[in-house]
PDB file of N, CA and C in Angstrom:
ATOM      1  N   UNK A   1     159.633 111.266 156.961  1.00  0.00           N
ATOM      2  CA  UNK A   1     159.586 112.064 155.739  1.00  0.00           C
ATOM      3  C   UNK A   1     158.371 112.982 155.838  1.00  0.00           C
ATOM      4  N   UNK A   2     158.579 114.307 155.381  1.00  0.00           N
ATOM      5  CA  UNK A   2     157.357 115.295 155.715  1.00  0.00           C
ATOM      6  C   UNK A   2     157.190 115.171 154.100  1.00  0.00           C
ATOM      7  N   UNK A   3     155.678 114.752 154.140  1.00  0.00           N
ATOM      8  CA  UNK A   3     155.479 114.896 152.310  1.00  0.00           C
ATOM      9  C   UNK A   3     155.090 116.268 152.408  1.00  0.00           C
ATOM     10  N   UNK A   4     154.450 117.215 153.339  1.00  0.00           N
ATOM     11  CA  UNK A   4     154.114 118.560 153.084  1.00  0.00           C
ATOM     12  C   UNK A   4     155.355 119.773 152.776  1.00  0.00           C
ATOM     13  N   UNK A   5     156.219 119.347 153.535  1.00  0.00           N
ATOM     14  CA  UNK A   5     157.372 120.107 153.426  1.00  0.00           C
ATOM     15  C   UNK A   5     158.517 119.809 151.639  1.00  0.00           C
ATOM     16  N   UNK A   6     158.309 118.526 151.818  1.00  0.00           N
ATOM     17  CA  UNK A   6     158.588 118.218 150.546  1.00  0.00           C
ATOM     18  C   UNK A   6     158.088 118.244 149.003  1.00  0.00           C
ATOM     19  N   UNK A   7     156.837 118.152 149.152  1.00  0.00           N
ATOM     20  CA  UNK A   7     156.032 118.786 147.793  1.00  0.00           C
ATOM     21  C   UNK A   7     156.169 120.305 147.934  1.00  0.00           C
ATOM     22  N   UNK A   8     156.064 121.123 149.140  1.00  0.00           N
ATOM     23  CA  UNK A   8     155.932 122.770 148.991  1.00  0.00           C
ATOM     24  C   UNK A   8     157.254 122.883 148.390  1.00  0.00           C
ATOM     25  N   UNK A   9     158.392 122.489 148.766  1.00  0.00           N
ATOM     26  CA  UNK A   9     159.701 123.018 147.983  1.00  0.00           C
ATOM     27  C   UNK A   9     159.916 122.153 146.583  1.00  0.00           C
ATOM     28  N   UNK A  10     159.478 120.942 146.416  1.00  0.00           N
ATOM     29  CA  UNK A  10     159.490 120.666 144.750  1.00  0.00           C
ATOM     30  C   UNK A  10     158.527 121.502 143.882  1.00  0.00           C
ATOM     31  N   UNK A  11     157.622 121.466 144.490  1.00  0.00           N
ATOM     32  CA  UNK A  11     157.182 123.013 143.528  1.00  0.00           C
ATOM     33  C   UNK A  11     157.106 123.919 143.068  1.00  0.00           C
ATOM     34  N   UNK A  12     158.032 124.640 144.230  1.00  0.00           N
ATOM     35  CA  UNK A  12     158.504 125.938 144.252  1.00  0.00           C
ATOM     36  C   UNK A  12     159.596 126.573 143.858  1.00  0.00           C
ATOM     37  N   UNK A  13     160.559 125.279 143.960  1.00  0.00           N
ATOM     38  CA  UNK A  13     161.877 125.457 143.140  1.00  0.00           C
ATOM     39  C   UNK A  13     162.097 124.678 142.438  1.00  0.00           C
ATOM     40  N   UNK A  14     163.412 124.991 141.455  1.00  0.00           N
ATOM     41  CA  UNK A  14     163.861 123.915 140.751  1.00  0.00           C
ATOM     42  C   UNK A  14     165.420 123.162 141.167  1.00  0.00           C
ATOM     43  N   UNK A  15     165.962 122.383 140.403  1.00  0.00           N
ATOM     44  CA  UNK A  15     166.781 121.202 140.959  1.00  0.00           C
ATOM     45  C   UNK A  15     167.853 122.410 141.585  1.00  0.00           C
ATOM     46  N   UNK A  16     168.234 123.105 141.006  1.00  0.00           N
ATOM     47  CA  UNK A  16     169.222 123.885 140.824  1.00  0.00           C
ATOM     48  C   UNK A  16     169.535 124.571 142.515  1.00  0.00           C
ATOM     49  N   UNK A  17     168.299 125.536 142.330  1.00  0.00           N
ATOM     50  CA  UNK A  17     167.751 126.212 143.545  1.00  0.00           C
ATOM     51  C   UNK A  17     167.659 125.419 144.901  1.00  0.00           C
ATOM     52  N   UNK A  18     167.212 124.279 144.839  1.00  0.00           N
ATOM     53  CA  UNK A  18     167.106 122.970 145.766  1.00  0.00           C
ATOM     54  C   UNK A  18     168.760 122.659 146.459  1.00  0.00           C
ATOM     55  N   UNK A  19     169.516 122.497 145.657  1.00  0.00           N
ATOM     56  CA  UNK A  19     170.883 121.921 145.880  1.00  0.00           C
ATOM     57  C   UNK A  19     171.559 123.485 146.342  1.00  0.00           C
ATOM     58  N   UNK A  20     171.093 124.500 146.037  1.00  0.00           N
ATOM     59  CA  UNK A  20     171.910 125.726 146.860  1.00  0.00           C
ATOM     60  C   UNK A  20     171.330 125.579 147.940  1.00  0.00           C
ATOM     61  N   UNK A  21     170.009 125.367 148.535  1.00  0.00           N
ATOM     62  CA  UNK A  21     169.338 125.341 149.503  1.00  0.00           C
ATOM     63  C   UNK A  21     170.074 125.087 150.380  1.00  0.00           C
ATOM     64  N   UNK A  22     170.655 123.171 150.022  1.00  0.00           N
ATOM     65  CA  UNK A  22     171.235 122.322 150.573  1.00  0.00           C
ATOM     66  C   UNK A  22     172.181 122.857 151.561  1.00  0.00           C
ATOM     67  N   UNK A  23     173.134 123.644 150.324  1.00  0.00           N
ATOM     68  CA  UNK A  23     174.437 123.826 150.471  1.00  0.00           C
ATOM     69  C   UNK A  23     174.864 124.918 151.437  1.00  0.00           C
ATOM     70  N   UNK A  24     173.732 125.775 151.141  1.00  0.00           N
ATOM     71  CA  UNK A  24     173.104 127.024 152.042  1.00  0.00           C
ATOM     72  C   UNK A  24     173.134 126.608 153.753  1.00  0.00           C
ATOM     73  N   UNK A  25     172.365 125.537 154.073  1.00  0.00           N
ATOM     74  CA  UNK A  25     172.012 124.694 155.051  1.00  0.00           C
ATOM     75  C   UNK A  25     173.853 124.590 155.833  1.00  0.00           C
ATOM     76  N   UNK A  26     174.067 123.262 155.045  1.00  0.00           N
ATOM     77  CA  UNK A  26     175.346 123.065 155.519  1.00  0.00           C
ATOM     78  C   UNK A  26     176.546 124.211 155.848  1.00  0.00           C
ATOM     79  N   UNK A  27     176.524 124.889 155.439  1.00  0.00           N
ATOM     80  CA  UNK A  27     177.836 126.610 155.294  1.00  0.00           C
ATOM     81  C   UNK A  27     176.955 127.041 155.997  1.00  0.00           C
ATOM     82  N   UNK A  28     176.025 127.621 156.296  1.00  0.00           N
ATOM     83  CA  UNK A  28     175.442 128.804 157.136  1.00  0.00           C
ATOM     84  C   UNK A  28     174.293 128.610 158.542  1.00  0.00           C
ATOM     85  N   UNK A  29     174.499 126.964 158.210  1.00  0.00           N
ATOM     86  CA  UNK A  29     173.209 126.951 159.161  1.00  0.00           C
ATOM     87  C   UNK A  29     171.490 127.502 158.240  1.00  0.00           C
ATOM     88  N   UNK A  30     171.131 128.172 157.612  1.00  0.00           N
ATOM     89  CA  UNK A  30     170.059 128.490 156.658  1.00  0.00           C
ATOM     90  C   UNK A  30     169.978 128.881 155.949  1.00  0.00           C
ATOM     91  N   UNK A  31     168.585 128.559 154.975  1.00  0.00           N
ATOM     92  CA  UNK A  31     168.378 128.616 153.590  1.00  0.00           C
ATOM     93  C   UNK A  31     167.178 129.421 153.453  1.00  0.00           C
ATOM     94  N   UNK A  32     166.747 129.426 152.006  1.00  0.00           N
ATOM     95  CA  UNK A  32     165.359 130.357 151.658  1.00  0.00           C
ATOM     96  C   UNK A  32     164.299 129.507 152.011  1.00  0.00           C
ATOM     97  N   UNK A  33     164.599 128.083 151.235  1.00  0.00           N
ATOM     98  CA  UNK A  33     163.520 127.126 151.623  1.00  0.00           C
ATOM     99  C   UNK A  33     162.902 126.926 152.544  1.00  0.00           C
ATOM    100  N   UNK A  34     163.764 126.260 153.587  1.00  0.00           N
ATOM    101  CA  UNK A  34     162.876 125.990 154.656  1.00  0.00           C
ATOM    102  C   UNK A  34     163.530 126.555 155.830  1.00  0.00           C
ATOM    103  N   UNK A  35     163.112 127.115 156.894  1.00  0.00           N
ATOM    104  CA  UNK A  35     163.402 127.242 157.798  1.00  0.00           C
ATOM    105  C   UNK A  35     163.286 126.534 159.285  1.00  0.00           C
ATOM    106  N   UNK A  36     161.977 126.087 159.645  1.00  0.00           N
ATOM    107  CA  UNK A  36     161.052 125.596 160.620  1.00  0.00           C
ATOM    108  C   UNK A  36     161.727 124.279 161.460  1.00  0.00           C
ATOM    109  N   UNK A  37     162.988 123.780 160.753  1.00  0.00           N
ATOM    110  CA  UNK A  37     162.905 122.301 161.470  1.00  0.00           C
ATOM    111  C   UNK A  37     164.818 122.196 161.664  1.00  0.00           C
ATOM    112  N   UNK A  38     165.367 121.061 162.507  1.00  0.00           N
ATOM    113  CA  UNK A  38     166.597 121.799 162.625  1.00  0.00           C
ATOM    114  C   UNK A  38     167.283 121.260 161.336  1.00  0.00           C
ATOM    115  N   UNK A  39     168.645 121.546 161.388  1.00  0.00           N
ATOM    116  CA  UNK A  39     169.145 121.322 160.303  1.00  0.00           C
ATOM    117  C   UNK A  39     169.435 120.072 159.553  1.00  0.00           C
ATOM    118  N   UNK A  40     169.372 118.673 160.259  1.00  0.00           N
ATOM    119  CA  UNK A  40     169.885 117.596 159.474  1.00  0.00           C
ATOM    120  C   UNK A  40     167.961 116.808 159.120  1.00  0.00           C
ATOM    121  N   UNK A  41     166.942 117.815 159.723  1.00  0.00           N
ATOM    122  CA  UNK A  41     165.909 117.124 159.258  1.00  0.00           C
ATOM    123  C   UNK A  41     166.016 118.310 157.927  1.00  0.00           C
ATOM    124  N   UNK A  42     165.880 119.235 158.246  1.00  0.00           N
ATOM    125  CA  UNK A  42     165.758 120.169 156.738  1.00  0.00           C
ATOM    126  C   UNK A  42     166.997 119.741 155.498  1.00  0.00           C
ATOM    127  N   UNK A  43     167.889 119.081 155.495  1.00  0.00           N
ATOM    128  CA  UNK A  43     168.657 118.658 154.602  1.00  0.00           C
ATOM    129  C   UNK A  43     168.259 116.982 153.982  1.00  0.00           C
ATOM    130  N   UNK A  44     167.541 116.621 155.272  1.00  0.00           N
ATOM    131  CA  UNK A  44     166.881 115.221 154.703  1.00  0.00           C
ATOM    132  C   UNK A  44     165.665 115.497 153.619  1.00  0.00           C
ATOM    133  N   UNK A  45     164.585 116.618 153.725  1.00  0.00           N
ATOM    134  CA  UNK A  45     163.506 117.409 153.540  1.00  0.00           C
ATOM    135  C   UNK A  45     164.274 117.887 152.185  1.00  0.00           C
ATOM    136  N   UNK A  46     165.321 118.614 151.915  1.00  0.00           N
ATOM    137  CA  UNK A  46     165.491 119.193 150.861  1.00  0.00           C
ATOM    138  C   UNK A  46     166.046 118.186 149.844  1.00  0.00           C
ATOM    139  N   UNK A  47     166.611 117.175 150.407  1.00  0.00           N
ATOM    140  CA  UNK A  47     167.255 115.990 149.313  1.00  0.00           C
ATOM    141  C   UNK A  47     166.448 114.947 148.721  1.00  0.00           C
ATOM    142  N   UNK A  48     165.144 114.905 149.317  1.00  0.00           N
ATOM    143  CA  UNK A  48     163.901 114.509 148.765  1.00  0.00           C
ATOM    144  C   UNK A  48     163.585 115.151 147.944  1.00  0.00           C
ATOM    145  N   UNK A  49     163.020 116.462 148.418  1.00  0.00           N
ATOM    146  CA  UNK A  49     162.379 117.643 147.329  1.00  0.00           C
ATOM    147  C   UNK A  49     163.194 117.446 145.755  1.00  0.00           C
ATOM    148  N   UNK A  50     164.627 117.439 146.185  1.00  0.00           N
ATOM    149  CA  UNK A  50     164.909 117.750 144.437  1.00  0.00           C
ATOM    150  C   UNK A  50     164.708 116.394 144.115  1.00  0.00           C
ATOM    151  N   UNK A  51     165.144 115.009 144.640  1.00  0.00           N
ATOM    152  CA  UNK A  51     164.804 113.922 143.624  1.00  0.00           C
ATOM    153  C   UNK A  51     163.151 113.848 142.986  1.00  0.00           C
ATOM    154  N   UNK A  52     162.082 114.461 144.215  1.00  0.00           N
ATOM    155  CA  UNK A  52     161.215 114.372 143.577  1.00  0.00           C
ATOM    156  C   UNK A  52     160.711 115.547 142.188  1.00  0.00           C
ATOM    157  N   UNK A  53     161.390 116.972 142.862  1.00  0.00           N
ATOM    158  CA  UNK A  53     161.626 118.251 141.251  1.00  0.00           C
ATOM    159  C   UNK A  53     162.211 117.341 139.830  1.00  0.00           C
ATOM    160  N   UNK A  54     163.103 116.557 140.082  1.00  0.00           N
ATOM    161  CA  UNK A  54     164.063 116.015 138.881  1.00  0.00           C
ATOM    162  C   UNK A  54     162.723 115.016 138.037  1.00  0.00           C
ATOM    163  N   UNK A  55     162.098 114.182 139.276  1.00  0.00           N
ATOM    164  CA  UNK A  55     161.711 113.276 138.257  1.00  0.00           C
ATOM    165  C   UNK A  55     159.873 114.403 137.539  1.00  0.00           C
ATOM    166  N   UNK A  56     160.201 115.565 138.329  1.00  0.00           N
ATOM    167  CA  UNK A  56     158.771 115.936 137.749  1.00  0.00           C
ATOM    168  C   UNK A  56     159.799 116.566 136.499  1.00  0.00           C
ATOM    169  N   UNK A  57     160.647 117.197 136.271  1.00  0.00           N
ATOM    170  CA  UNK A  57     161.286 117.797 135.201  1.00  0.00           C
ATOM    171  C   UNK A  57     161.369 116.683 133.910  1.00  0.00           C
ATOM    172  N   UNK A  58     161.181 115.521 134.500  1.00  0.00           N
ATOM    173  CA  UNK A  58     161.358 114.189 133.420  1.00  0.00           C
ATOM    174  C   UNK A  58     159.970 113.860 133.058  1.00  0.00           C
ATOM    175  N   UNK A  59     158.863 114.888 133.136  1.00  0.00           N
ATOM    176  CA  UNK A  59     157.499 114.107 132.992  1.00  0.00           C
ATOM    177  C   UNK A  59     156.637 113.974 134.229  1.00  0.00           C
ATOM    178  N   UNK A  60     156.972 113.419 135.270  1.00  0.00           N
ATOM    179  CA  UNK A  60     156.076 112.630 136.170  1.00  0.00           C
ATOM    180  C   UNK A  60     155.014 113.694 136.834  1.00  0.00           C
ATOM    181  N   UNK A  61     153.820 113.120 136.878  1.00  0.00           N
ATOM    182  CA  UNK A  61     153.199 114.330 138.141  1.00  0.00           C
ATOM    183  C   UNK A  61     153.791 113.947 139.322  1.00  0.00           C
ATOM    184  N   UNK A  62     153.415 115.490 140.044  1.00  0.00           N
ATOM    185  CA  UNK A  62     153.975 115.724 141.665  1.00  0.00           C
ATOM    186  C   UNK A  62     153.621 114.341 142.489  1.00  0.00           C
ATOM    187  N   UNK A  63     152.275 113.758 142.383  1.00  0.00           N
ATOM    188  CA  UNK A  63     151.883 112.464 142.260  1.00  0.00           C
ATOM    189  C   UNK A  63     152.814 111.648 142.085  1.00  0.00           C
ATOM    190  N   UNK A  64     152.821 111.557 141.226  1.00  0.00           N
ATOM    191  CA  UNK A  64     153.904 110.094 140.768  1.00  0.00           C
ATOM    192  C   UNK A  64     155.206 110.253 141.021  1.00  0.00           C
ATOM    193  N   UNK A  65     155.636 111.197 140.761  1.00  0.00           N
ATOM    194  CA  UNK A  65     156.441 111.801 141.588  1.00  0.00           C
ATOM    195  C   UNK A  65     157.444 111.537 143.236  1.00  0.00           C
ATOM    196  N   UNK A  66     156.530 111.434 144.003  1.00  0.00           N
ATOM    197  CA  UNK A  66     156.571 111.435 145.106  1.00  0.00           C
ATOM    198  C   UNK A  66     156.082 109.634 145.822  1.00  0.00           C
ATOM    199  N   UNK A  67     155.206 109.244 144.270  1.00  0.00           N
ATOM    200  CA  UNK A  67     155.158 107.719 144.040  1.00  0.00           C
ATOM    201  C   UNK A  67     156.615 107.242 144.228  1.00  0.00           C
ATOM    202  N   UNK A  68     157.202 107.455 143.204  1.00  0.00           N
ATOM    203  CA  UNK A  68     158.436 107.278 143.011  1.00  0.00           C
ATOM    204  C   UNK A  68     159.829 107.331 144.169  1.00  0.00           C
ATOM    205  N   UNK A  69     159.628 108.546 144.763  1.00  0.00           N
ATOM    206  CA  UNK A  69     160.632 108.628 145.537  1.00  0.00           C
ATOM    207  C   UNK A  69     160.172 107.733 146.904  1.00  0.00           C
ATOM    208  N   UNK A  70     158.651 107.277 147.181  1.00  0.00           N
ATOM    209  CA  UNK A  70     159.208 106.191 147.991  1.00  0.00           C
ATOM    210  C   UNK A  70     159.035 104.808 147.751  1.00  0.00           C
ATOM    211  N   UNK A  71     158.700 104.832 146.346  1.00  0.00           N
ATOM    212  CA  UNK A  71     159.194 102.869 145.801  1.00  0.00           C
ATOM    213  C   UNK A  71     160.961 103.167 145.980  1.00  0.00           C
ATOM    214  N   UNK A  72     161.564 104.038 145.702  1.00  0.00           N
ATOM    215  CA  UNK A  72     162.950 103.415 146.336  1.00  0.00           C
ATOM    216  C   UNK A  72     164.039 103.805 147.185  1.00  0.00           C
ATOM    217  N   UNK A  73     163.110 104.793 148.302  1.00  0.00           N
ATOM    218  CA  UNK A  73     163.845 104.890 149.534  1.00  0.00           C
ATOM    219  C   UNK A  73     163.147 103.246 150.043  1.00  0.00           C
ATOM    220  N   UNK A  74     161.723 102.328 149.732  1.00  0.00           N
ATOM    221  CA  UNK A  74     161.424 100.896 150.204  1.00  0.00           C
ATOM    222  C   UNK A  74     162.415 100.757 149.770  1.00  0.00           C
ATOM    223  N   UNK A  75     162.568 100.441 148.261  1.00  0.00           N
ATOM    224  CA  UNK A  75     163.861  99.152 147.764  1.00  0.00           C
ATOM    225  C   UNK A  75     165.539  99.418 148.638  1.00  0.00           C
ATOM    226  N   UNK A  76     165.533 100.846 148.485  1.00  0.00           N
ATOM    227  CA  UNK A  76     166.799 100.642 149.661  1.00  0.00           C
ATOM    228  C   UNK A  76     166.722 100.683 150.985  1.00  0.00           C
ATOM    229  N   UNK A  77     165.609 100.510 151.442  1.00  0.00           N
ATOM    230  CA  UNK A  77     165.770 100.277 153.296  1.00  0.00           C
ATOM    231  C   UNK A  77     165.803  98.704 153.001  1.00  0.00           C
ATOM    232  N   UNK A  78     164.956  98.136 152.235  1.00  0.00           N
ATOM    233  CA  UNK A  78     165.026  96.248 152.152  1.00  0.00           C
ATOM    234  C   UNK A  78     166.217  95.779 151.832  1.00  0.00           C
ATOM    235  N   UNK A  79     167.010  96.344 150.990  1.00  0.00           N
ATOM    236  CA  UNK A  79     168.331  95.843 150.894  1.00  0.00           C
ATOM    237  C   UNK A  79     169.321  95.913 151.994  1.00  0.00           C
ATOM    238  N   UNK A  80     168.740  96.663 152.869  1.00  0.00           N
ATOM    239  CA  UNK A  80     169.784  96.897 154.169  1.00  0.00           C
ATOM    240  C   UNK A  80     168.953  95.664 155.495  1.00  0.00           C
ATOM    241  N   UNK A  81     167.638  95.257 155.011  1.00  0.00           N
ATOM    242  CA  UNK A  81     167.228  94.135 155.999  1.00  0.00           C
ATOM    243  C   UNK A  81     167.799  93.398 156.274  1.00  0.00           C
ATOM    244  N   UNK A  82     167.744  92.388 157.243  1.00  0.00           N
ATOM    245  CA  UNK A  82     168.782  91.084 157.212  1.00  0.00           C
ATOM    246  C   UNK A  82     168.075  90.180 157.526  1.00  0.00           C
TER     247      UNK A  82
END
């Protein structure tokens, strides 16, 4: 997970803008967002960014924020432990 790449685009856009990014990515090969990395890391990079935009739109700082998005990418890698 690039937290640099991922805080620069939750900041910069919103949920909306994020998910064209995405979509941008997948149909064309590229987006506005990011360019720099190939495509299934920049779609991992952008699907972070908006969960972490959403929960700042709900309150949270970029901080907590980004707290957040990895208390439960943990809780779901542990559920896949064995």
């Amino acid at each position: 997970m690039d937290i640099r790449h991922i805080r620069e685009i939750a900041q910069r856009y919103n949920p909306e803008e994020i998910e064209r990014c995405i979509s941008d990515q997948l149909e064309t090969g590229k987006n506005v967002c990011l360019s720099d990395e190939t495509s299934e890391k920049l779609i991992d990079d952008l699907s972070k960014a908006e969960a972490v935009r959403q929960f700042m739109d709900e309150g949270m700082t970029l901080a907590d924020a980004l707290r957040e998005l990895a208390r439960r990418i943990r809780r779901l890698q542990s559920s896949f432990d064995l």
